[in-house]
Protein backbone atom coordinates (compact mmCIF):
# COMPACT_ATOMS: atom_id res chain seq x y z
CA UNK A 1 0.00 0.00 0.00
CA UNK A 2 2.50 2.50 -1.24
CA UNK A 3 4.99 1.11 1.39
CA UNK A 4 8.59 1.88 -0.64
CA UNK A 5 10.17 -0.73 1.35
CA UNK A 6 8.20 -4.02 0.36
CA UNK A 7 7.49 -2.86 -3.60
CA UNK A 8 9.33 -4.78 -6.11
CA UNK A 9 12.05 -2.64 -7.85
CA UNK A 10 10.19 -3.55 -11.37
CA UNK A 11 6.63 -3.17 -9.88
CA UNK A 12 7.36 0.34 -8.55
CA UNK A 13 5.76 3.21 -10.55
CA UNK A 14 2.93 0.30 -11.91
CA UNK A 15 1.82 -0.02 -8.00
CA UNK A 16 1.39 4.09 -8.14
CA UNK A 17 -0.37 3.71 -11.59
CA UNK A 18 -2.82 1.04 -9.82
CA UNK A 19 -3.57 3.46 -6.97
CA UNK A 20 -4.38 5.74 -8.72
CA UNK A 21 -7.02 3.66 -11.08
CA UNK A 22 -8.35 2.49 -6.79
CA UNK A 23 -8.80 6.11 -6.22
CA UNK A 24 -10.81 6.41 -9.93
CA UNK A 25 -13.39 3.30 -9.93
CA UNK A 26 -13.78 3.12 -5.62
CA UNK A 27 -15.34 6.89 -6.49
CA UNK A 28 -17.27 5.35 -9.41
CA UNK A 29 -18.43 3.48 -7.02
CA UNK A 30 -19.20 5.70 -4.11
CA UNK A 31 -21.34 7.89 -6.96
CA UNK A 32 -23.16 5.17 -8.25
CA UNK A 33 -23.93 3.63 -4.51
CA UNK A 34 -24.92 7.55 -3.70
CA UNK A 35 -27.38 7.65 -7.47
CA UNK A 36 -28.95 4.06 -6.04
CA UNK A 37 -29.33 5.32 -2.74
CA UNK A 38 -31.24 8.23 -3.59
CA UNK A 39 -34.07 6.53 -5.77
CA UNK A 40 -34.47 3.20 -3.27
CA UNK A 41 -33.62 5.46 -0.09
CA UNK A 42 -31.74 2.35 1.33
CA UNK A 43 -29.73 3.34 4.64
CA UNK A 44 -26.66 0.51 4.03
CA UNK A 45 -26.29 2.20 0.46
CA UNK A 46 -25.72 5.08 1.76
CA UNK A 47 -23.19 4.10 4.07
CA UNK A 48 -21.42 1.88 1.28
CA UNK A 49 -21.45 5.05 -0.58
CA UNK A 50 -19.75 7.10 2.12
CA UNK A 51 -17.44 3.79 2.71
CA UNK A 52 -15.66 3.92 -0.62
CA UNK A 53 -15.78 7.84 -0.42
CA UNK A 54 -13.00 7.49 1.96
CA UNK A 55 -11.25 4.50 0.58
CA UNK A 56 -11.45 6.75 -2.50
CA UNK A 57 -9.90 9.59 -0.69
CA UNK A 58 -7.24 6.97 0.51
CA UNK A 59 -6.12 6.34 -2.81
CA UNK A 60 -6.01 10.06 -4.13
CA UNK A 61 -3.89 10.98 -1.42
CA UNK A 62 -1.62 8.40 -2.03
CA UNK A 63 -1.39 8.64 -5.34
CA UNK A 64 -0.77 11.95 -5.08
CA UNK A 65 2.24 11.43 -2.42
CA UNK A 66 3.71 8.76 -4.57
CA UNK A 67 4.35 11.08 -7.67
CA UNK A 68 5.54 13.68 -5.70
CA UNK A 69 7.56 10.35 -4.52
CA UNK A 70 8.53 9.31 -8.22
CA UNK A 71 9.49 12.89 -8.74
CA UNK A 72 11.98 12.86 -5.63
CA UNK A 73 13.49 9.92 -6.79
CA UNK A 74 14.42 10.95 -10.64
CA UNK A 75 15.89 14.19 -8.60
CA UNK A 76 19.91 13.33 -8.34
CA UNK A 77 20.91 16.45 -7.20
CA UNK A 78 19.86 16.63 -3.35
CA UNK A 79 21.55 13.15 -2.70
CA UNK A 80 20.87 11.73 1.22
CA UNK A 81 18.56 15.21 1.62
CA UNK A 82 16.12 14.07 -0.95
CA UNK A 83 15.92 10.30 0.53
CA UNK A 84 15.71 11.61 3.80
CA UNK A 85 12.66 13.56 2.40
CA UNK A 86 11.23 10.44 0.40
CA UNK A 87 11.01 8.53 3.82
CA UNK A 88 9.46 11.17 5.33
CA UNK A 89 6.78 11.47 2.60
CA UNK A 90 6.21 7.89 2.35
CA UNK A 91 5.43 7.74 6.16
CA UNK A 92 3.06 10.39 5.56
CA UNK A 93 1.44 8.76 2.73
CA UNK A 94 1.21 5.57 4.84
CA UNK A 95 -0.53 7.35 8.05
CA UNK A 96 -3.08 9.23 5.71
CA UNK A 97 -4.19 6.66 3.59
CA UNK A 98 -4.19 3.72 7.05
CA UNK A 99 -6.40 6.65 8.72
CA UNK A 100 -8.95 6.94 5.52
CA UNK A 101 -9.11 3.29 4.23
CA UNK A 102 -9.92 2.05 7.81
CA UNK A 103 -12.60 4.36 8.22
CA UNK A 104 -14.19 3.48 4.98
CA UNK A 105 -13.71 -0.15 6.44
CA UNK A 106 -14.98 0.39 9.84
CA UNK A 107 -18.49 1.77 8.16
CA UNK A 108 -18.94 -1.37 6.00
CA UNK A 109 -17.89 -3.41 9.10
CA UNK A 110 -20.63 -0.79 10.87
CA UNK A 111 -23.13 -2.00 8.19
CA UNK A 112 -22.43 -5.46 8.41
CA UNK A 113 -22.53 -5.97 12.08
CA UNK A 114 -26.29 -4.69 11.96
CA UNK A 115 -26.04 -2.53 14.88
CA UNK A 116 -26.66 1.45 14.21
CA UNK A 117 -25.36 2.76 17.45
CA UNK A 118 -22.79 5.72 16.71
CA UNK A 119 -21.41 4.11 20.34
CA UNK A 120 -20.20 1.49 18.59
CA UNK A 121 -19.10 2.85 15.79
CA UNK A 122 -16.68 5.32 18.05
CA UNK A 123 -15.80 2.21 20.17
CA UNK A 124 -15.11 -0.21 16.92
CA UNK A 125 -12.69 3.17 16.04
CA UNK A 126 -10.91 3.42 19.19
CA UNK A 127 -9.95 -0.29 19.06
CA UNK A 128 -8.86 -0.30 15.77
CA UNK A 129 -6.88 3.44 15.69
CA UNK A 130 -5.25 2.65 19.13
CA UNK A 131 -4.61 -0.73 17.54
CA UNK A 132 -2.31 1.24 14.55
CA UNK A 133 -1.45 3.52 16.87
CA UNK A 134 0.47 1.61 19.62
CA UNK A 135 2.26 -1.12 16.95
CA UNK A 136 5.67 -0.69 16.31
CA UNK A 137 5.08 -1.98 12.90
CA UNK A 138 2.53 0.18 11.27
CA UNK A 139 2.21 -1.13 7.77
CA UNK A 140 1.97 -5.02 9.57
CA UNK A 141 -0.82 -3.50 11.67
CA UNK A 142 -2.56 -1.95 8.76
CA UNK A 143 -2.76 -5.11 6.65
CA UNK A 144 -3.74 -7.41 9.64
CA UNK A 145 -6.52 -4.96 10.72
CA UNK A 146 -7.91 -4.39 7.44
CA UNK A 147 -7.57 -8.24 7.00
CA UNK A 148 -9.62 -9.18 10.04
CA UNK A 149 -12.36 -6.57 9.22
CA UNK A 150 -12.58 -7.69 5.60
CA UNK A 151 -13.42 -11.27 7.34
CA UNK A 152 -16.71 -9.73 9.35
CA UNK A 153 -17.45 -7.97 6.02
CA UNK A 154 -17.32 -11.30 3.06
CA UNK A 155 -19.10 -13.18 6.29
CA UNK A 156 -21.86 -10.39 6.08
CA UNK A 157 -22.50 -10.49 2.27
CA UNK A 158 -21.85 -14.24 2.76
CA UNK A 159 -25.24 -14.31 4.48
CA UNK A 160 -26.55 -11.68 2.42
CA UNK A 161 -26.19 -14.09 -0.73
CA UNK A 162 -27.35 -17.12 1.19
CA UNK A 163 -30.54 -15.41 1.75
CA UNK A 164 -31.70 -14.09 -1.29
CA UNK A 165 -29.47 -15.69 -4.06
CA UNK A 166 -29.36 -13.01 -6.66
CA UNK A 167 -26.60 -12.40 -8.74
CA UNK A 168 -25.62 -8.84 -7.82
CA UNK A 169 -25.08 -10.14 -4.21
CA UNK A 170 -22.82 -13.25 -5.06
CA UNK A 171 -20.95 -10.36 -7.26
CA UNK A 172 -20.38 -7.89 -4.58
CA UNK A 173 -19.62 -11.47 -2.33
CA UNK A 174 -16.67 -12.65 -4.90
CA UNK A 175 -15.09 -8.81 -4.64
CA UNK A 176 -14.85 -8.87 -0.90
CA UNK A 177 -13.58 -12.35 -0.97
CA UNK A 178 -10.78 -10.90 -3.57
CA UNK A 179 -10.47 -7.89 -1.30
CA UNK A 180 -9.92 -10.38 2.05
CA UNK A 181 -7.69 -12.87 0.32
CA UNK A 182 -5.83 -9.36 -1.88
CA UNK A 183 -5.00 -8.13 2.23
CA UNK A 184 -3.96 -11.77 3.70
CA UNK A 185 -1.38 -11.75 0.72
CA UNK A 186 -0.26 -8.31 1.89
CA UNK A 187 0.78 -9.87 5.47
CA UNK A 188 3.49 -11.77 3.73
CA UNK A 189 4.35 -9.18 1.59
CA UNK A 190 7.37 -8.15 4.15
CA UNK A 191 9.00 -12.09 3.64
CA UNK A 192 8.40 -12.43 -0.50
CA UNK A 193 7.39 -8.61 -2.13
CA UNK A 194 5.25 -10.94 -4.64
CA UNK A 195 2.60 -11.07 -2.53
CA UNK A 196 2.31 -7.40 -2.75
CA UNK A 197 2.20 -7.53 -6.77
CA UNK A 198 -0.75 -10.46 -6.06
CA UNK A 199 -2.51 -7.94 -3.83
CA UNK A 200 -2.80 -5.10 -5.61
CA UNK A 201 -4.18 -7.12 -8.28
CA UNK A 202 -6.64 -9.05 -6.35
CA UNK A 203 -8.22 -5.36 -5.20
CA UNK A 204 -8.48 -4.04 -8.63
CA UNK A 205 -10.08 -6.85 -9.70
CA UNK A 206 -12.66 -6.40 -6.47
CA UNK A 207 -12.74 -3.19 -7.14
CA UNK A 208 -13.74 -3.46 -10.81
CA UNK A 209 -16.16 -6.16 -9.63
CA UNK A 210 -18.01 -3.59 -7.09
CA UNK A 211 -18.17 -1.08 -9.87
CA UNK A 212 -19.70 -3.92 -12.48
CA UNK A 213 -22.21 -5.06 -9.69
CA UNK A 214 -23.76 -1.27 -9.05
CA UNK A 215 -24.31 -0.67 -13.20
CA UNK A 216 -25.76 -3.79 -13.08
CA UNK A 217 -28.13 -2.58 -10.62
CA UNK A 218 -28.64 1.31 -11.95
CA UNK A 219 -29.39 -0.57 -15.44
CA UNK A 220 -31.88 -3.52 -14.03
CA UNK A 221 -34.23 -0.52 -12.39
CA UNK A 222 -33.79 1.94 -14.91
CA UNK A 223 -35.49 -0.75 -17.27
CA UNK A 224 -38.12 -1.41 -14.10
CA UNK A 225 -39.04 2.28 -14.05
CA UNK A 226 -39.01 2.31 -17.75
CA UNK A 227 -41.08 -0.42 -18.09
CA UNK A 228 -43.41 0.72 -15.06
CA UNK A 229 -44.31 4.08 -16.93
CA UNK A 230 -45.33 2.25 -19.78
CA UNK A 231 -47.50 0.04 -18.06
């Protein structure tokens, strides 16, 4: 997750390029969750909507960090200055996008826990933040927190498939299995930096997935509203 330290040398400068397509199609999808939301008035769309808002806002801030990153890099002329300042900007990147991406987590978990109290919301944010906050390994933390919400959140729309069957749930299901398996691979990703090639794929692919699943659903009631007015 823009971590310098664990990117392949190759992969380097394609892992910014992927970031930056997260930050495009997770605010695709926050739009499209918001455009649902405000014809069926659905309460969990609108918090899936504000969800990948943030994970969106993740991403552009990252993104964002890593060119100015990229840029530091190609720049010769400041020699242990300009590294010193690459570390510095990495860390940032790394606190700014852990803070964002886990809150967009922390409302999906929110959603898929069932329980609307804002008390447990703020306590659910406490444990995880003081979580990140108190590990000497940041990045570890980050990946192993985001991993173990992910779990409460395929189990969710795990259920949410069992139920009803339709194909637009066991869509969204397969992208937050991706998503869960995309972070597990992260955890190794300080032993073998391969995993972290195999993780940023797996989350574009869930992200793209996400994205298919809500056109899906714009197009299926735009043809039910079509059809309704002329019945």
């Amino acid at each position: 997750m823009g971590n310098i330290f664990i990117t392949p040398q190759w992969f380097f400068g394609y892992d910014v390029l992927l970031e930056l397509s997260f930050a495009v199609i997770t605010m695709l999808v926050s739009f499209y969750a918001w455009k649902i939301y405000k014809v069926s008035e659905e309460r969990n769309l609108r918090l899936f909507s504000m969800a990948f808002l943030f994970i969106s806002i993740s991403y552009i801030v990252q993104s964002i960090l890593n060119f100015v990153i990229l840029e530091r890099l190609d720049d010769d002329i400041a020699g242990i200055i300009n590294l010193q300042s690459v570390y510095l900007l990495n860390l940032f990147g790394i606190y700014m996008h852990a803070i964002l991406f886990l809150i967009g987590l922390l409302i999906l978990t929110y959603v898929a826990l069932k329980i609307y109290s804002l008390r447990t919301f703020v306590l659910l944010s406490l444990l995880v933040f003081g979580s990140l906050y108190f590990s000497p390994y940041k990045t570890f933390m980050l990946f192993l927190i985001s991993s173990i919400l992910l779990g409460f959140i395929v189990y969710y729309y795990l259920t949410n498939y069992w139920n009803n069957r339709k194909a637009t749930s066991f869509i969204v299901l397969i992208a937050m299995v991706l998503l869960f398996v995309g972070y597990i691979q992260f955890l190794f990703a300080t032993d073998n930096s391969i995993y972290y090639v195999i993780g940023h794929l797996l989350e574009f692919a869930a992200y793209i997935l996400v994205l298919i699943n809500l056109l899906i659903i714009l197009r299926v009631g735009k043809k039910k509203i079509k059809n309704g007015k002329k019945a």
